[in-house]
Protein backbone atom coordinates (compact mmCIF):
# COMPACT_ATOMS: atom_id res chain seq x y z
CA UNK A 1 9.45 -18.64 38.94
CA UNK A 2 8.37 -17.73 35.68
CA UNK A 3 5.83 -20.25 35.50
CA UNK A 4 3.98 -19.45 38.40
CA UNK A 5 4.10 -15.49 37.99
CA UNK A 6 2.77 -16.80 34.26
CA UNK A 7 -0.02 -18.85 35.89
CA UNK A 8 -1.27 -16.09 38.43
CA UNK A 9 -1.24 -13.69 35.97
CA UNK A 10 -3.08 -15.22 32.36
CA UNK A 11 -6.78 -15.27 34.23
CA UNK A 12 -5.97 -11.65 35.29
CA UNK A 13 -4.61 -10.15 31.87
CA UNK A 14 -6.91 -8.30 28.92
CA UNK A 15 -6.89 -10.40 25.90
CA UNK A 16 -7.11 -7.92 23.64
CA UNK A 17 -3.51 -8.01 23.92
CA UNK A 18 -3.65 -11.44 22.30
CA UNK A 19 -4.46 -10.52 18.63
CA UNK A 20 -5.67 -6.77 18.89
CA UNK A 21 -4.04 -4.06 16.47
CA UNK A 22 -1.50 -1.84 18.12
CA UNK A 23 -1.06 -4.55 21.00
CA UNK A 24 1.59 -6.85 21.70
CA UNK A 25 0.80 -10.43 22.73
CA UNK A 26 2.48 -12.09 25.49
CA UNK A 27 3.33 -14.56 23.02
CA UNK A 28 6.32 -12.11 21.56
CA UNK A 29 7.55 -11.69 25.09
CA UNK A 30 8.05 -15.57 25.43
CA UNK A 31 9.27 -15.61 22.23
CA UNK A 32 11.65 -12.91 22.53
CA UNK A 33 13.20 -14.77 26.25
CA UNK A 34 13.51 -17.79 24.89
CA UNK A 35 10.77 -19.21 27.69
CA UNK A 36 9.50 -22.54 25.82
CA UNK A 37 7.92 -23.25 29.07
CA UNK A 38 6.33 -19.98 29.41
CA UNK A 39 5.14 -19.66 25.39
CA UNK A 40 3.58 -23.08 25.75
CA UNK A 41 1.50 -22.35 28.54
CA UNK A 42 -0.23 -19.16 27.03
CA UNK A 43 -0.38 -21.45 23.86
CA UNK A 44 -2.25 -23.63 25.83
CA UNK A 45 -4.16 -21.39 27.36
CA UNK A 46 -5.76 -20.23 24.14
CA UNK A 47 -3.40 -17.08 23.09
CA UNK A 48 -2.71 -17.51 19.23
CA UNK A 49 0.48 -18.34 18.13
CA UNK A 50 0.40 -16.30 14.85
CA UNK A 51 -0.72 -13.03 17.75
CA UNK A 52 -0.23 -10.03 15.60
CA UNK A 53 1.98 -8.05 13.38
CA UNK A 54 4.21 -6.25 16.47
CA UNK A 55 5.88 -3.10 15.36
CA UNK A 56 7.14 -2.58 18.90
CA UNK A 57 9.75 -5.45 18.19
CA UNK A 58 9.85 -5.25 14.21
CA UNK A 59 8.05 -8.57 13.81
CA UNK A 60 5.12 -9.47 11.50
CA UNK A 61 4.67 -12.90 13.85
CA UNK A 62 6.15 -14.58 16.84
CA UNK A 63 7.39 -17.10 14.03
CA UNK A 64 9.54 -14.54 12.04
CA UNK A 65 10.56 -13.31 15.82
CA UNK A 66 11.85 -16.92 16.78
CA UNK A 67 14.73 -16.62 13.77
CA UNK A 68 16.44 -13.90 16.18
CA UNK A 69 16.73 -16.96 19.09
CA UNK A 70 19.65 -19.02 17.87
CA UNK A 71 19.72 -21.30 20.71
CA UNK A 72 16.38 -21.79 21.29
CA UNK A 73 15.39 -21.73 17.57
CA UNK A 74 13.81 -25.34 17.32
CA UNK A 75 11.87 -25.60 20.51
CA UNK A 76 10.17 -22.47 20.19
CA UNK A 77 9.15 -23.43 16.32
CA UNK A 78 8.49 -26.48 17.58
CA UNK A 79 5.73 -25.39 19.83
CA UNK A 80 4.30 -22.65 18.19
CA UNK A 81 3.51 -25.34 14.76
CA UNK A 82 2.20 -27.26 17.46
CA UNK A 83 -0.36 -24.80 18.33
CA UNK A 84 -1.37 -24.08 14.84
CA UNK A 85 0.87 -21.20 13.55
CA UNK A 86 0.57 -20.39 10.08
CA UNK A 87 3.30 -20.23 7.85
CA UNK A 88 4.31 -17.93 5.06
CA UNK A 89 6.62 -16.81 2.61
CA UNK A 90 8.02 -14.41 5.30
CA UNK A 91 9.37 -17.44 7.06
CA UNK A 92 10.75 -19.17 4.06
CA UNK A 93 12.28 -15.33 3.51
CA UNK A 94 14.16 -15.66 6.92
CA UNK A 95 15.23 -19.15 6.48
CA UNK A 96 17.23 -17.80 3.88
CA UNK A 97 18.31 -14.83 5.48
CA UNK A 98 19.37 -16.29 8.91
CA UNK A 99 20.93 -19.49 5.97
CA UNK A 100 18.46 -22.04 8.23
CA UNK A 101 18.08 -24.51 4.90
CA UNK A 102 17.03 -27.49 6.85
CA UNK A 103 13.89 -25.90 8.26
CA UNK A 104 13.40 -23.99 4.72
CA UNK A 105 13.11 -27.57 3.76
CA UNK A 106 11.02 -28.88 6.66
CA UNK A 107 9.16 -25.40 6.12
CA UNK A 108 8.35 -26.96 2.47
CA UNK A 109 6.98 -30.08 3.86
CA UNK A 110 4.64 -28.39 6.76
CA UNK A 111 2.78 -27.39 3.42
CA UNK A 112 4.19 -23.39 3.82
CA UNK A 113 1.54 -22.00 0.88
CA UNK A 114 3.23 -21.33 -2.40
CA UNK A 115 0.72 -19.11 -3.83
CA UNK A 116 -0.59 -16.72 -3.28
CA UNK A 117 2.27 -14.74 -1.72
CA UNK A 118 1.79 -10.94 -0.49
CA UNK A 119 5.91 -10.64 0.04
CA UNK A 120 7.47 -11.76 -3.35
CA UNK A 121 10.00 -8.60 -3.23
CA UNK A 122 10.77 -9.36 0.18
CA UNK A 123 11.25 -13.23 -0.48
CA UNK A 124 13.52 -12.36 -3.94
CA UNK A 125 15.86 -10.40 -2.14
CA UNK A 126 16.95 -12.75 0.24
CA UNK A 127 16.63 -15.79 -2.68
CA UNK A 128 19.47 -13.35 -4.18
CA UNK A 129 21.29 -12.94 -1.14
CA UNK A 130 21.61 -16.85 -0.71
CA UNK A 131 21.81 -17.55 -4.20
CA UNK A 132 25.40 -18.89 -3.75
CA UNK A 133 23.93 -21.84 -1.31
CA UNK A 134 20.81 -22.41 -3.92
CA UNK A 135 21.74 -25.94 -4.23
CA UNK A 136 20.24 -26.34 -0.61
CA UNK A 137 17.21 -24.93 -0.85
CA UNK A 138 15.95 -23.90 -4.76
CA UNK A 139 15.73 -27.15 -5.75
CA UNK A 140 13.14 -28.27 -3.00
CA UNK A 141 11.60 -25.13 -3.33
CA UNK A 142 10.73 -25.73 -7.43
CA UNK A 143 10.23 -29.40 -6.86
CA UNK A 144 7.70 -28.97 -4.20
CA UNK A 145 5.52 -26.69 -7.03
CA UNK A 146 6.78 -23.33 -7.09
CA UNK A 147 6.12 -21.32 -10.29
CA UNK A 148 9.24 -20.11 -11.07
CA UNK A 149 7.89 -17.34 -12.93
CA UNK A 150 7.64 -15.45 -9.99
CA UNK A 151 11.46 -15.82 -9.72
CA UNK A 152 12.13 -14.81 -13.36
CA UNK A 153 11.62 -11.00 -12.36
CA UNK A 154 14.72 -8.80 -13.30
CA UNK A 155 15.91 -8.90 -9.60
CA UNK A 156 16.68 -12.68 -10.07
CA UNK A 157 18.09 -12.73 -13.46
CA UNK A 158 19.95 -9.49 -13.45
CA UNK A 159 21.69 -10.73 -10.23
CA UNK A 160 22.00 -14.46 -9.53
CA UNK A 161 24.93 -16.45 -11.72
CA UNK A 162 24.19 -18.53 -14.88
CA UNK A 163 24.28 -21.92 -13.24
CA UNK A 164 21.09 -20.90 -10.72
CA UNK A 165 19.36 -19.08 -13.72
CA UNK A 166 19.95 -22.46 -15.93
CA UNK A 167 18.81 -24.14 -13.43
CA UNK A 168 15.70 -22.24 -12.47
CA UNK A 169 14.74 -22.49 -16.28
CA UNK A 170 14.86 -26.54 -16.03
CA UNK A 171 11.33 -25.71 -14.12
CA UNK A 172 10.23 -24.17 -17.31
CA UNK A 173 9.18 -24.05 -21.23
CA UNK A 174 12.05 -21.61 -22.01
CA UNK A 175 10.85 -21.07 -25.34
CA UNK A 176 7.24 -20.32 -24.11
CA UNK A 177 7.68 -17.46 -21.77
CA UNK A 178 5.59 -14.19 -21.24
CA UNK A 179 7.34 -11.46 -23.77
CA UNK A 180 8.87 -9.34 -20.60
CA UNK A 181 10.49 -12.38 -19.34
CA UNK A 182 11.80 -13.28 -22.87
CA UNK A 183 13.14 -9.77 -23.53
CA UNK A 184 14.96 -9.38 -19.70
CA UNK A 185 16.74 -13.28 -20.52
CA UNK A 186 17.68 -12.05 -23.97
CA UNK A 187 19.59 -9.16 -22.95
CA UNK A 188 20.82 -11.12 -19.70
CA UNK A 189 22.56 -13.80 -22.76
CA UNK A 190 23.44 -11.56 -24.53
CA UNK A 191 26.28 -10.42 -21.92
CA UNK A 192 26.40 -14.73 -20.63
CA UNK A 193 28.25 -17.76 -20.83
CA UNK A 194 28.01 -19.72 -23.98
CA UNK A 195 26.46 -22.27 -21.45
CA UNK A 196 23.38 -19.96 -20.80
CA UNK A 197 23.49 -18.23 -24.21
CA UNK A 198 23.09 -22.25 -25.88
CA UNK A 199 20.21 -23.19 -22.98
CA UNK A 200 17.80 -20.16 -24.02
CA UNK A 201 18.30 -20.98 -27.83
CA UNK A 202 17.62 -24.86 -27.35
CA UNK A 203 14.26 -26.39 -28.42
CA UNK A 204 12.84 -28.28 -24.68
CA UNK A 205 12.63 -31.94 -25.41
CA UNK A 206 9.04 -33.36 -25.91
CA UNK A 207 10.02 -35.78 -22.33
CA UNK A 208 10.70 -32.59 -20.72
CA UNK A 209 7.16 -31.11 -21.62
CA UNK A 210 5.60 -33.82 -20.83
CA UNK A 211 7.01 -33.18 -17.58
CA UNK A 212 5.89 -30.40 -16.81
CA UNK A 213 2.15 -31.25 -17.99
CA UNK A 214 2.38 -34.26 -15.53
CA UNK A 215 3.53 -32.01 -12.97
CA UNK A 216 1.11 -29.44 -13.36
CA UNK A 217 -1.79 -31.75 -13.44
CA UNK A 218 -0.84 -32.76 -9.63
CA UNK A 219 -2.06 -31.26 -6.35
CA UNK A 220 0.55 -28.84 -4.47
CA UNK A 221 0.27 -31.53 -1.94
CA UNK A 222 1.53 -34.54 -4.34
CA UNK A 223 4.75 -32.39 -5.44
CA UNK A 224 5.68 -32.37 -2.01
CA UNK A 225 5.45 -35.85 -1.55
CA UNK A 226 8.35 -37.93 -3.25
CA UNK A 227 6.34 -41.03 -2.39
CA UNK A 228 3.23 -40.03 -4.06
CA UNK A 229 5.07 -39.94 -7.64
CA UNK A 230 6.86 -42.93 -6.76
CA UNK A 231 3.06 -44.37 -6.97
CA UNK A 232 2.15 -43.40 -10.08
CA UNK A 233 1.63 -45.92 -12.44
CA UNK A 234 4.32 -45.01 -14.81
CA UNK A 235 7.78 -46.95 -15.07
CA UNK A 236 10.73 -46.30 -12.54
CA UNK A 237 12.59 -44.19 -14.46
CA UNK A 238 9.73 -41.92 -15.40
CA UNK A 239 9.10 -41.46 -11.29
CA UNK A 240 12.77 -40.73 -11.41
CA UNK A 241 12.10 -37.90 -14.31
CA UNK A 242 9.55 -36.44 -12.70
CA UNK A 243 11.91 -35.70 -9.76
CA UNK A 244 14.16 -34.30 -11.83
CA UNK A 245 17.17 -36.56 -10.76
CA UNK A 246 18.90 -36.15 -13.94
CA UNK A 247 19.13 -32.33 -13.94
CA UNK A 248 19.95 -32.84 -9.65
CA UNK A 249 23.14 -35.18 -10.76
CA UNK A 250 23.69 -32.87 -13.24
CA UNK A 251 24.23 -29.66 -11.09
CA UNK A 252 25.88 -32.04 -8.52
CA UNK A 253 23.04 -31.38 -5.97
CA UNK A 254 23.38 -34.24 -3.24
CA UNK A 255 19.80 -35.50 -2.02
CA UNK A 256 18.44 -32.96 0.46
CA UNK A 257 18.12 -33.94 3.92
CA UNK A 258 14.94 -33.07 5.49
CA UNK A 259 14.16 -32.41 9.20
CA UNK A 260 12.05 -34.57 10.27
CA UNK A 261 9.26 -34.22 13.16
CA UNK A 262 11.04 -36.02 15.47
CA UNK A 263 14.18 -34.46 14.82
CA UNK A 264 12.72 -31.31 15.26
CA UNK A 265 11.27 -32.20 18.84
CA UNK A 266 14.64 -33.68 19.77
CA UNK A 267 16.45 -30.78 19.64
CA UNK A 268 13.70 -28.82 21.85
């Protein structure tokens, strides 16, 4: 019934309702009823699936909306990166607060920008909040090309245990770090484990910056992409370095399973 109520109705309605300011798209309303049916119809019909920030609901998009539908999570993010929707660090923000690490992941590989980000605050807080599950998501947040100098604020290393602050360092010189960032790790130490305490005082290893020059020469687009490095004309183990599988086995992270498209439609 929906559907054809839906059908009579989209030649009829204003669509300034579909992106204007201080309007609320139909878009939220199928969002918010879990309607797949109903959202991909005004999808189709040309209503945009990013619509507009809605403070009626509390939503900046129909994509931070669709965290609050538990059972019809997937299908309804399905559809709306079907139609184009954008993503942001707002969504990678609620994949952590709603702990959905599989789609922070597939999030990653949909090419989510990295930079620049308008909501680092909002974004650090719930990185704190899920800092105790960082093994499933940091690492394929830093590997895909995240500068994690916009972690190293004193939010993330007043609050988050050695181990993830170790860790986030890996992605770093440690000994080459603006003067703010050396002071706020200093004092952090200097009440530490000997573990973190030793890590800040060790020289990096001239492999390890040569890491991170190799890395930094490559396109946001080629971190993401395990394959791509695997290409490079280097020797196995250096593809293998790149990755950072040492440090991974290391900090006993297990390799990261990624939603794939089809796994994502499958569950619409």
């Amino acid at each position: 019934g929906h559907i054809i109520i839906l059908d009579l109705l989209i030649p009829l309605t204003n669509r300034v309702c579909d992106t204007g300011p201080n309007k609320v798209s139909p878009v939220y309303s199928a969002v918010f009823g879990g309607q797949e049916e109903c959202l991909e119809m005004l999808l189709q019909n040309g209503y945009s699936p990013d619509a507009q920030m809605c403070l009626v609901f509390g939503f900046s998009s129909p994509m931070c909306m669709a965290f609050q539908k538990d059972c019809e999570f997937l299908g309804i993010v399905n559809i709306l990166l079907k139609y184009g929707a954008q993503l942001n660090e707002l969504h990678l923000a609620y994949c952590l607060k709603y702990e959905k690490f599989s789609v922070f992941r597939y999030f990653l590989k949909k090419c989510c920008p990295l930079t620049p980000w308008s909501h680092i605050s909002e974004f650090i807080h719930h990185a704190v909040k899920a800092q105790t599950k960082y093994k499933e998501w940091l690492p394929s947040l830093l590997l895909a090309g995240f500068d994690p100098l916009n972690l190293l604020c004193s939010s993330w290393i007043d609050s988050v245990s050695d181990d993830v602050l170790i860790f986030t360092l890996e992605f770093t010189n440690w000994r080459r770090l603006p003067p703010a960032v050396e002071k706020m790790l200093s004092a952090r130490a200097s009440n530490s484990s000997w573990a973190l305490q030793q890590h800040i005082a060790s020289v990096p290893s001239l492999t390890h910056l040569c890491r991170l020059e190799i890395r930094s020469s490559l396109k946001p687009e080629h971190l993401r992409c395990d394959n791509f490095i695997h290409q490079l004309p280097l020797p196995r183990s250096l593809h293998d370095y790149l990755l950072y599988a040492e440090v991974l086995r290391m900090n006993e992270i297990p390799e990261l399973a990624v939603i794939q498209d089809e796994e994502i439609s499958e569950a619409t």
